[in-house]
C-alpha atoms as a PDB file:
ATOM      1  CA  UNK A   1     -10.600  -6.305  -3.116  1.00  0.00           C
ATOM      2  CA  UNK A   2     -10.163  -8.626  -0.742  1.00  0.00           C
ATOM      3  CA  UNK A   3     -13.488  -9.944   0.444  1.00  0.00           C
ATOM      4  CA  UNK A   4     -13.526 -10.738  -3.707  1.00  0.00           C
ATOM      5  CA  UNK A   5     -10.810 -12.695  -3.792  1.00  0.00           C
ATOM      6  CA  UNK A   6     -11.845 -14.991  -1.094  1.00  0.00           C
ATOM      7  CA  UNK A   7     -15.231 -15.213  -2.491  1.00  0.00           C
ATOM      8  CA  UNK A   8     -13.469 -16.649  -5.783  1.00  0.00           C
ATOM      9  CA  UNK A   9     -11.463 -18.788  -3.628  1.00  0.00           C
ATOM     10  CA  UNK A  10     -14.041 -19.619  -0.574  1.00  0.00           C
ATOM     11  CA  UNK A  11     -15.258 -22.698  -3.063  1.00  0.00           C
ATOM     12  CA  UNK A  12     -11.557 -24.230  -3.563  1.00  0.00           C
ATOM     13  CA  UNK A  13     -10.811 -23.887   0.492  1.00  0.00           C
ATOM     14  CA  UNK A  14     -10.853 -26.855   2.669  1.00  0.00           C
ATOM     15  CA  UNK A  15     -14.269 -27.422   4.991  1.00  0.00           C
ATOM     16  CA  UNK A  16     -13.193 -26.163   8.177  1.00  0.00           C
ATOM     17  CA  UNK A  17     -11.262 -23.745   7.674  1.00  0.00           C
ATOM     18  CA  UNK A  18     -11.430 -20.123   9.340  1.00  0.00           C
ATOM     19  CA  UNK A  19      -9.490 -17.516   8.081  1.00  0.00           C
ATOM     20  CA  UNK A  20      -8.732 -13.942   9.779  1.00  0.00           C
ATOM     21  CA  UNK A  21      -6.939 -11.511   6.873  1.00  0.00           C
ATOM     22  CA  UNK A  22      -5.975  -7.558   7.101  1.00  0.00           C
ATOM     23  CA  UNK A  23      -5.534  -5.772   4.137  1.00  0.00           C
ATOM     24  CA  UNK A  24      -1.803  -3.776   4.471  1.00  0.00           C
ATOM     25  CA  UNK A  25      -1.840  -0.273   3.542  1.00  0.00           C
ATOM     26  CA  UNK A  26       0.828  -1.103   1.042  1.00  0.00           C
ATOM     27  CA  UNK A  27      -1.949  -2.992  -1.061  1.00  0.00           C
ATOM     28  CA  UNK A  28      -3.938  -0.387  -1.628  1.00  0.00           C
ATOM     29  CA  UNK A  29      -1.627   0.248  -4.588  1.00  0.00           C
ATOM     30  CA  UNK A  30      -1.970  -2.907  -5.940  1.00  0.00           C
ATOM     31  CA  UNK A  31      -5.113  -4.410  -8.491  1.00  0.00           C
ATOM     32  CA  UNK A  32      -7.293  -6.791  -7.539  1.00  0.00           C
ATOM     33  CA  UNK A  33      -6.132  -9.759  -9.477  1.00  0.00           C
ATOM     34  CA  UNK A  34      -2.842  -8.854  -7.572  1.00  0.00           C
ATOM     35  CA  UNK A  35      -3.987  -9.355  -4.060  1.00  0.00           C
ATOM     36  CA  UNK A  36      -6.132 -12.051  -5.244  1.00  0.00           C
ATOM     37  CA  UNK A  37      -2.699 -13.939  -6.636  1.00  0.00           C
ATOM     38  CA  UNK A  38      -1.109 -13.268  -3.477  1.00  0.00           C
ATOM     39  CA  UNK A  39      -3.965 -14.891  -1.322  1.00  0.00           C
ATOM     40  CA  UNK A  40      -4.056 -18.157  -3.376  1.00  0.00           C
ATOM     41  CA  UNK A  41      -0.819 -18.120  -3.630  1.00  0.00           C
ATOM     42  CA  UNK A  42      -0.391 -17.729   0.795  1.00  0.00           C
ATOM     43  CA  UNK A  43      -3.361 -20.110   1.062  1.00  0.00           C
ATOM     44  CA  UNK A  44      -1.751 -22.914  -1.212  1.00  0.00           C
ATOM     45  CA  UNK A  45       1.477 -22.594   0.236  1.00  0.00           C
ATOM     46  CA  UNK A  46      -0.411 -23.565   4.023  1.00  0.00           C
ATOM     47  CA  UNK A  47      -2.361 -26.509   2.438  1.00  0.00           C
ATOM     48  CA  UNK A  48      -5.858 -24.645   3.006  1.00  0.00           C
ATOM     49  CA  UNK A  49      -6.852 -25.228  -0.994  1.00  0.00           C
ATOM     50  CA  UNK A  50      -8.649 -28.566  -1.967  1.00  0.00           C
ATOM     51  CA  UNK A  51      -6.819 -31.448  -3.888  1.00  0.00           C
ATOM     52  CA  UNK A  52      -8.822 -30.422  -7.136  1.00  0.00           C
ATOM     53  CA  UNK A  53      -8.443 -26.923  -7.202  1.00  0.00           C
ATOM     54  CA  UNK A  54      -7.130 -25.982 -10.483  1.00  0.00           C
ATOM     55  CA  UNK A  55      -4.805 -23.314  -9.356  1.00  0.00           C
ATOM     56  CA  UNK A  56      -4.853 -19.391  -9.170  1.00  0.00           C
ATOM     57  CA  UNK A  57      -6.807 -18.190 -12.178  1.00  0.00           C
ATOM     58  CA  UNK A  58      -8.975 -15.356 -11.859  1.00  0.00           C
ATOM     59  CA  UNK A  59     -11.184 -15.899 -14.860  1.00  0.00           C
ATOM     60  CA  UNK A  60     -11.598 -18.815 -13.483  1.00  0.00           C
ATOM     61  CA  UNK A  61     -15.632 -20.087 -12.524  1.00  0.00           C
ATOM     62  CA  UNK A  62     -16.258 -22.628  -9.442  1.00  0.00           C
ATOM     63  CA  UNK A  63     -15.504 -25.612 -11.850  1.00  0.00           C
ATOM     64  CA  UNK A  64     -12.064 -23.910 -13.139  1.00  0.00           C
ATOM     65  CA  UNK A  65     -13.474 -23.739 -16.529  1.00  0.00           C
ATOM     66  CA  UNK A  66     -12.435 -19.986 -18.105  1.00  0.00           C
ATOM     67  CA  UNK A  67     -15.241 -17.511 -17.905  1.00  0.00           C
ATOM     68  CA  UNK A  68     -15.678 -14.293 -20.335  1.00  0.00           C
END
């Protein structure tokens, strides 16, 4: 769950960055749009997203256009 949401996010990041993440146990419970919310979410909050990132959307493709 979480490699995939930093593989939808890995083309918004800034160049540079390097990233260590642990999965808690208490996520386990949660979906995968979930943990993907809460990683853009952590990642905006720190300034690590690019200027034109279009915001947390999980349906979302690398140009923030809506995919099927």
């Amino acid at each position: 769950m979480m490699r995939e949401a930093f593989r939808r996010l890995l083309p918004w990041m800034r160049d540079g960055v390097w990233i260590i993440a642990s999965l808690r146990e208490s996520a386990l419970e949660k979906s995968s749009v979930d943990v993907y919310m809460d990683i853009a979410r952590s990642l905006k909050r720190r300034g690590l997203m690019r200027q034109d990132w279009p915001g947390p959307d999980w349906n979302a493709d690398k140009a923030g256009r809506k995919c099927a």
